[in-house]
Protein backbone atom coordinates (compact mmCIF):
# COMPACT_ATOMS: atom_id res chain seq x y z
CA UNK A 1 -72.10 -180.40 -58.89
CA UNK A 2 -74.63 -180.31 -61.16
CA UNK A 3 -74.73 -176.44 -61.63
CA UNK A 4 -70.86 -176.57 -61.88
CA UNK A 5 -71.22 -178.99 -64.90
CA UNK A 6 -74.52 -176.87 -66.46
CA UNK A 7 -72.18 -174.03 -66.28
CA UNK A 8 -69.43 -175.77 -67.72
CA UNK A 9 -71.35 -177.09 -70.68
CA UNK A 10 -72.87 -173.24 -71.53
CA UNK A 11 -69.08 -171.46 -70.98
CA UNK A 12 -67.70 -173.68 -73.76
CA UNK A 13 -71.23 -173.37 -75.91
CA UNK A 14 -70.63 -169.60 -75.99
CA UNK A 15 -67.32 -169.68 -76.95
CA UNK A 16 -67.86 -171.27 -79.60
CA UNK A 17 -70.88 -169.44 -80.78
CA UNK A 18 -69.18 -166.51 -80.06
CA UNK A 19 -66.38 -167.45 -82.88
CA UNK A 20 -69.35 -168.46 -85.38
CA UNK A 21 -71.20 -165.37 -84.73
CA UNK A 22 -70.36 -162.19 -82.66
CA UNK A 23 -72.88 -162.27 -79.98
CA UNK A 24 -74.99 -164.20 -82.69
CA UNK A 25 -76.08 -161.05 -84.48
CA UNK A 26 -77.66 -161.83 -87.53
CA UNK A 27 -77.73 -157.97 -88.62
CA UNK A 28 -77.22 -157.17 -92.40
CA UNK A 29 -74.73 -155.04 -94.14
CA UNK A 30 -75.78 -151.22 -94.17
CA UNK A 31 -78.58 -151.85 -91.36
CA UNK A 32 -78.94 -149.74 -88.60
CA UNK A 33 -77.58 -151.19 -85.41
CA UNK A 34 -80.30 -152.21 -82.72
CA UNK A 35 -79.96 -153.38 -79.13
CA UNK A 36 -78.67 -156.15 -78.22
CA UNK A 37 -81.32 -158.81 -76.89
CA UNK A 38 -80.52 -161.11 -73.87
CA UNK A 39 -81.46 -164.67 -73.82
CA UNK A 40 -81.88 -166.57 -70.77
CA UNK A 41 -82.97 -170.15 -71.33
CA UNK A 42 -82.65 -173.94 -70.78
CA UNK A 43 -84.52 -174.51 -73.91
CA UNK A 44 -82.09 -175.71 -77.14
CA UNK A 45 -83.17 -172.45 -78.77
CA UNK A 46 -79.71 -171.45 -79.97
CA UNK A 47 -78.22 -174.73 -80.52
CA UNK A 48 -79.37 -178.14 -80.92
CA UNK A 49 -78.99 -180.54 -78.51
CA UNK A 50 -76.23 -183.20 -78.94
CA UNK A 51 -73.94 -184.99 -76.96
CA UNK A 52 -71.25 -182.48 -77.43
CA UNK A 53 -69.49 -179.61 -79.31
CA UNK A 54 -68.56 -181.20 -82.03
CA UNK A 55 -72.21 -182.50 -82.43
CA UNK A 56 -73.46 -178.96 -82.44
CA UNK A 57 -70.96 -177.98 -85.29
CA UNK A 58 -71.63 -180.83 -87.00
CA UNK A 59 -75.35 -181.27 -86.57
CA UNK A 60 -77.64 -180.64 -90.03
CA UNK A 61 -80.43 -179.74 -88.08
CA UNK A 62 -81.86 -176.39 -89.22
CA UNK A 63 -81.69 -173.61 -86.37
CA UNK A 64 -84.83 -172.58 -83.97
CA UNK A 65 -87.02 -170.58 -85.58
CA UNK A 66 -86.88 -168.75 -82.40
CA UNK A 67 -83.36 -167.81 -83.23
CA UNK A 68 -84.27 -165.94 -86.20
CA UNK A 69 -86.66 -164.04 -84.51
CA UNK A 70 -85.19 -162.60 -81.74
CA UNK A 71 -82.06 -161.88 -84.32
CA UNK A 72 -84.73 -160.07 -86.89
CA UNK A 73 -84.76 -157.74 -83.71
CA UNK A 74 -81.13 -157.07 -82.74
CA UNK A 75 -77.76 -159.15 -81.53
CA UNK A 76 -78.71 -162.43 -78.98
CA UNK A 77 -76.62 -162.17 -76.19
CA UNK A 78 -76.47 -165.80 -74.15
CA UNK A 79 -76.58 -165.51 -70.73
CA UNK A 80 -75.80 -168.07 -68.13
CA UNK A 81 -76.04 -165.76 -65.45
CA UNK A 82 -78.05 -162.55 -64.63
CA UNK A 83 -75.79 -161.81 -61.62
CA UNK A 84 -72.20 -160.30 -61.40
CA UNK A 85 -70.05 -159.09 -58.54
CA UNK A 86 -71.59 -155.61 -59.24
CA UNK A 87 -74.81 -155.15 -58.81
CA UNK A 88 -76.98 -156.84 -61.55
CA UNK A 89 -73.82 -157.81 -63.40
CA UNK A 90 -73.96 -159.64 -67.34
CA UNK A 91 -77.37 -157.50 -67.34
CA UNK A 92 -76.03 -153.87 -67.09
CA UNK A 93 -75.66 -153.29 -71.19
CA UNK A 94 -79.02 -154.75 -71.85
CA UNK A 95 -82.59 -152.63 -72.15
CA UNK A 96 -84.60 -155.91 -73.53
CA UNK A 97 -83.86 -159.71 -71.80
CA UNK A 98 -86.13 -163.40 -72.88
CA UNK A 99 -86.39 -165.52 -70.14
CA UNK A 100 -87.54 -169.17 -71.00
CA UNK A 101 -87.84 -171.78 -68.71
CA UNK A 102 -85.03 -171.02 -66.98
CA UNK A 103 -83.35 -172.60 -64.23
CA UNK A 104 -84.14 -171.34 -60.77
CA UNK A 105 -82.74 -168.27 -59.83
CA UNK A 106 -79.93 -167.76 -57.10
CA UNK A 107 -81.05 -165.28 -54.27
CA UNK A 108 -78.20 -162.56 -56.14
CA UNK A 109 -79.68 -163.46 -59.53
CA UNK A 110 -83.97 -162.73 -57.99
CA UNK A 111 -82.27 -158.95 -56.47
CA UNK A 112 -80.33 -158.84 -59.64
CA UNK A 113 -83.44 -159.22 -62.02
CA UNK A 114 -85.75 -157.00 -60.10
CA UNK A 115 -83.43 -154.15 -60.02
CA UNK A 116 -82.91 -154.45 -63.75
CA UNK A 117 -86.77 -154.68 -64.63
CA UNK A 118 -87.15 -151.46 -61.84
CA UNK A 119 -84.54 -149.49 -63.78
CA UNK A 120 -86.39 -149.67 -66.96
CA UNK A 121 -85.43 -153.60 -68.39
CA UNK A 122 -88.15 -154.53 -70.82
CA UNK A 123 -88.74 -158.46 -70.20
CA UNK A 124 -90.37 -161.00 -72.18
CA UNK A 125 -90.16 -164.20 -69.37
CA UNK A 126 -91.84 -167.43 -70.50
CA UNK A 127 -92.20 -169.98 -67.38
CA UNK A 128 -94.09 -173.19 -67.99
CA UNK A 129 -94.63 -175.16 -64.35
CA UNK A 130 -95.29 -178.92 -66.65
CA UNK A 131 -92.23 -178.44 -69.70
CA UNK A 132 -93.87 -181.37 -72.46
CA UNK A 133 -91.71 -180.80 -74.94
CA UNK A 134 -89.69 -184.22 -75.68
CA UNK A 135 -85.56 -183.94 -74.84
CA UNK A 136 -83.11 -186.31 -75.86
CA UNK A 137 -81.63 -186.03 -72.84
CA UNK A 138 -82.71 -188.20 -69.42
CA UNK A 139 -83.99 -186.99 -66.56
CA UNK A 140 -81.49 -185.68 -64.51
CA UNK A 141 -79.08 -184.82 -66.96
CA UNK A 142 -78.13 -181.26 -66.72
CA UNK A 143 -78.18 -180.52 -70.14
CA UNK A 144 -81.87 -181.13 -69.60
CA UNK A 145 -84.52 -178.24 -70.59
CA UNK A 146 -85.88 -177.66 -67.10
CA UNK A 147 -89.24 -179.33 -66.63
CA UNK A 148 -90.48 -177.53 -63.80
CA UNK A 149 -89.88 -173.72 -63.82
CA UNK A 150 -89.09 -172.51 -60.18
CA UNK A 151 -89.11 -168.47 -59.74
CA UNK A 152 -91.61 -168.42 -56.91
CA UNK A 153 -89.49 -165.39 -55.39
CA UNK A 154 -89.17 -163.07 -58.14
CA UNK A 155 -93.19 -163.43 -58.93
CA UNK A 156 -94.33 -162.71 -55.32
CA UNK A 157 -92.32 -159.55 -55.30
CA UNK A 158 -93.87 -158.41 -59.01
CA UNK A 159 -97.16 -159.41 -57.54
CA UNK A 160 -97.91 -162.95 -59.13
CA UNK A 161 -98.04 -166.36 -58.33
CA UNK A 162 -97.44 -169.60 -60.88
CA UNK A 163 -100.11 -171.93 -59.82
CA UNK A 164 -100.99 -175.45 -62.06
CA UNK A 165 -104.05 -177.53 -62.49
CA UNK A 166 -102.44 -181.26 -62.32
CA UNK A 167 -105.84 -182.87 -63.15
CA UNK A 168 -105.93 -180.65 -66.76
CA UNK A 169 -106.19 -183.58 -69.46
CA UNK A 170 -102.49 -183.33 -71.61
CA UNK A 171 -102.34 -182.66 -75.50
CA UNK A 172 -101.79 -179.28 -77.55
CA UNK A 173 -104.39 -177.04 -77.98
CA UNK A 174 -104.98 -173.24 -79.10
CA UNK A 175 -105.57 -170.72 -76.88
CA UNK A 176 -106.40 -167.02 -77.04
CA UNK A 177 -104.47 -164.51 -74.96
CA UNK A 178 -103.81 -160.76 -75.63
CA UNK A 179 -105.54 -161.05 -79.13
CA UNK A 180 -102.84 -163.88 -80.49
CA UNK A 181 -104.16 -167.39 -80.89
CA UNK A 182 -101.03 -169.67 -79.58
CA UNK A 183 -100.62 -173.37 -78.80
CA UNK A 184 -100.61 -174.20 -74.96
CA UNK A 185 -99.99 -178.01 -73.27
CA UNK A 186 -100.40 -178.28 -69.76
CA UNK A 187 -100.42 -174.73 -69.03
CA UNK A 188 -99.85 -173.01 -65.79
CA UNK A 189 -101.78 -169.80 -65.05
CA UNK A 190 -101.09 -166.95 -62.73
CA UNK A 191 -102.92 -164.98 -60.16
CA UNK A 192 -102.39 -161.78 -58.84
CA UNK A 193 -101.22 -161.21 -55.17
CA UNK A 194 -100.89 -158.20 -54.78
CA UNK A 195 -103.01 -155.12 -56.71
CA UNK A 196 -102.08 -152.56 -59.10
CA UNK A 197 -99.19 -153.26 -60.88
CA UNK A 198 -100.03 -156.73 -63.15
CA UNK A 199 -103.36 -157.28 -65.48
CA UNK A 200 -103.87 -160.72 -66.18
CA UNK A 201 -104.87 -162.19 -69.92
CA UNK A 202 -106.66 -165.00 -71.15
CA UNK A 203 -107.94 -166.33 -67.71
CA UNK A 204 -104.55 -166.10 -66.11
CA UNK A 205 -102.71 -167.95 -68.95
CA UNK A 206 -100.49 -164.04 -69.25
CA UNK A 207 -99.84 -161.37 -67.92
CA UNK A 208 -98.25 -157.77 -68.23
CA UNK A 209 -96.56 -155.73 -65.34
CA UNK A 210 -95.66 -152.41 -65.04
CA UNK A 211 -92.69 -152.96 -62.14
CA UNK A 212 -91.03 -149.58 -61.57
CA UNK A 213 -89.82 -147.87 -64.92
CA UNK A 214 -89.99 -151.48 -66.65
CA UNK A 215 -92.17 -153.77 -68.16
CA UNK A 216 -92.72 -157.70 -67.97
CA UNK A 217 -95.01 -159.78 -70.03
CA UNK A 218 -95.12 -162.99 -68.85
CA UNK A 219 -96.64 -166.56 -70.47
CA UNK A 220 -97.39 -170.06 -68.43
CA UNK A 221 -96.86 -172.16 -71.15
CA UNK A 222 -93.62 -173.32 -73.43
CA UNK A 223 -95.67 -175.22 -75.91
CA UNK A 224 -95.48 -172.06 -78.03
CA UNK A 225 -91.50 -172.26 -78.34
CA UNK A 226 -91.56 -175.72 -78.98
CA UNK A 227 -89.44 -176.54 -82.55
CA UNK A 228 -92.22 -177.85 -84.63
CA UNK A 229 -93.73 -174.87 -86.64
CA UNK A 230 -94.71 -176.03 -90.10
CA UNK A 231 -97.65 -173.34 -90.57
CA UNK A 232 -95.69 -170.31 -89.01
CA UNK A 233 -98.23 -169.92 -85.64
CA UNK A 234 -95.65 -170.08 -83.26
CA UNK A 235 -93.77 -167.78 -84.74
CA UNK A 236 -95.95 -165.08 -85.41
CA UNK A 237 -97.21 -165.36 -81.65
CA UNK A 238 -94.15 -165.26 -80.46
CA UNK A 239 -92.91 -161.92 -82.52
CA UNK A 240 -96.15 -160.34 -81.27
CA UNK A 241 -95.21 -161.09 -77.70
CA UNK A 242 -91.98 -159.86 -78.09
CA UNK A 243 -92.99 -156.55 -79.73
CA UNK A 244 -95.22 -156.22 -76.55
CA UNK A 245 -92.77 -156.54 -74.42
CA UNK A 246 -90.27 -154.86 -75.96
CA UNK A 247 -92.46 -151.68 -77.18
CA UNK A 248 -91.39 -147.68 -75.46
CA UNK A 249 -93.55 -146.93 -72.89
């Protein structure tokens, strides 16, 4: 029941943005067209939260920062789902796909994901096992950012598991992975399972995978998309992690 209503909820959220925006491309007039980037989040990166449409038209808040850069880079496509009846489905058109603190993936959606990375998908996935950025929303609402990311499956098969240290002392601090200083908060960290494929980065906090023709940079931590970014930090670590993950083999 509760999926049925999350899905409910997004459907009629990209409707809407769909009439605002086309696919929420932010292209300008006379630039060349780029690929379309998919999003695949529980985090209010491309609308605010409120209690309901009419909020999110309405609402004076200014948009994610996060928005802007992913749009700098070509047209956001939401996603609610990455599987279809046919094979990997609402992910066939797309060569480059954020995941960020998604919800947990459906046994189609884990087959789904991993053929599309295999086949040359370029994948930027964020996955934070301790979510503390606030939510207006109570626990157990659907709307709800997911607090605990679950994707057990599809790591074990790229060769990494999510593990967390629960006696870590809480409270934002910088961190230095892959030659970008970023904020972290309870971060996770992953280790490898299998060899080969996956080199880890700042003691575990990232890592980057080579998984068949495709690529997948991966971070343990959501503190760096959280929508506080007065200096400009967050956003410059997150365009450099989505160049890397993004950039021709």
């Amino acid at each position: 029941m509760i999926a049925d209503r999350r899905r409910l909820g997004l459907a009629l959220l990209l409707v809407v943005l769909a009439g605002l925006g086309g696919w929420l491309g932010f292209s300008r007039a006379g630039s060349p067209p780029q690929a379309p980037i998919g999003l695949f989040t529980t985090l209010p990166i491309l609308w605010n939260e409120a209690d309901d449409v009419a909020g999110l038209l309405n609402d004076s808040q200014p948009p994610h920062w996060a928005r802007g850069e992913l749009a700098r880079r070509g047209a956001i496509v939401p996603l609610d789902a990455l599987a279809g009846p046919k094979g990997y489905g609402p992910l066939a058109p797309l060569s480059r796909l954020v995941i960020a603190q998604p919800r947990p993936l459906s046994p189609d959606e884990n087959v789904a994901l991993d053929d599309w990375v295999r086949g040359g998908g370029r994948l930027l996935l964020i996955a934070d096992p301790a979510l503390t950025e606030d939510s207006r929303y109570a626990l157990g609402d659907p709307r709800r950012p997911q607090g605990v990311v679950l994707l057990s499956p599809i790591l074990r098969r790229w060769g990494l598991d999510l593990q967390f240290d629960d006696v870590q002392q809480p409270g934002e601090r910088e961190a230095e992975v892959m030659d970008l200083t970023m904020p972290v908060n309870l971060p996770g960290r992953f280790a490898l399972t299998a060899p080969g494929s996956c080199h880890l980065w700042g003691d575990g906090l990232a890592a980057s995978c080579t998984v068949g023709k495709g690529r997948v940079v991966a971070l343990a931590d959501a503190a760096l998309l959280e929508r506080d970014d007065p200096g400009g930090g967050r956003a410059a670590a997150f365009s450099a992690l989505l160049d890397t993950a993004f950039a021709a083999r």
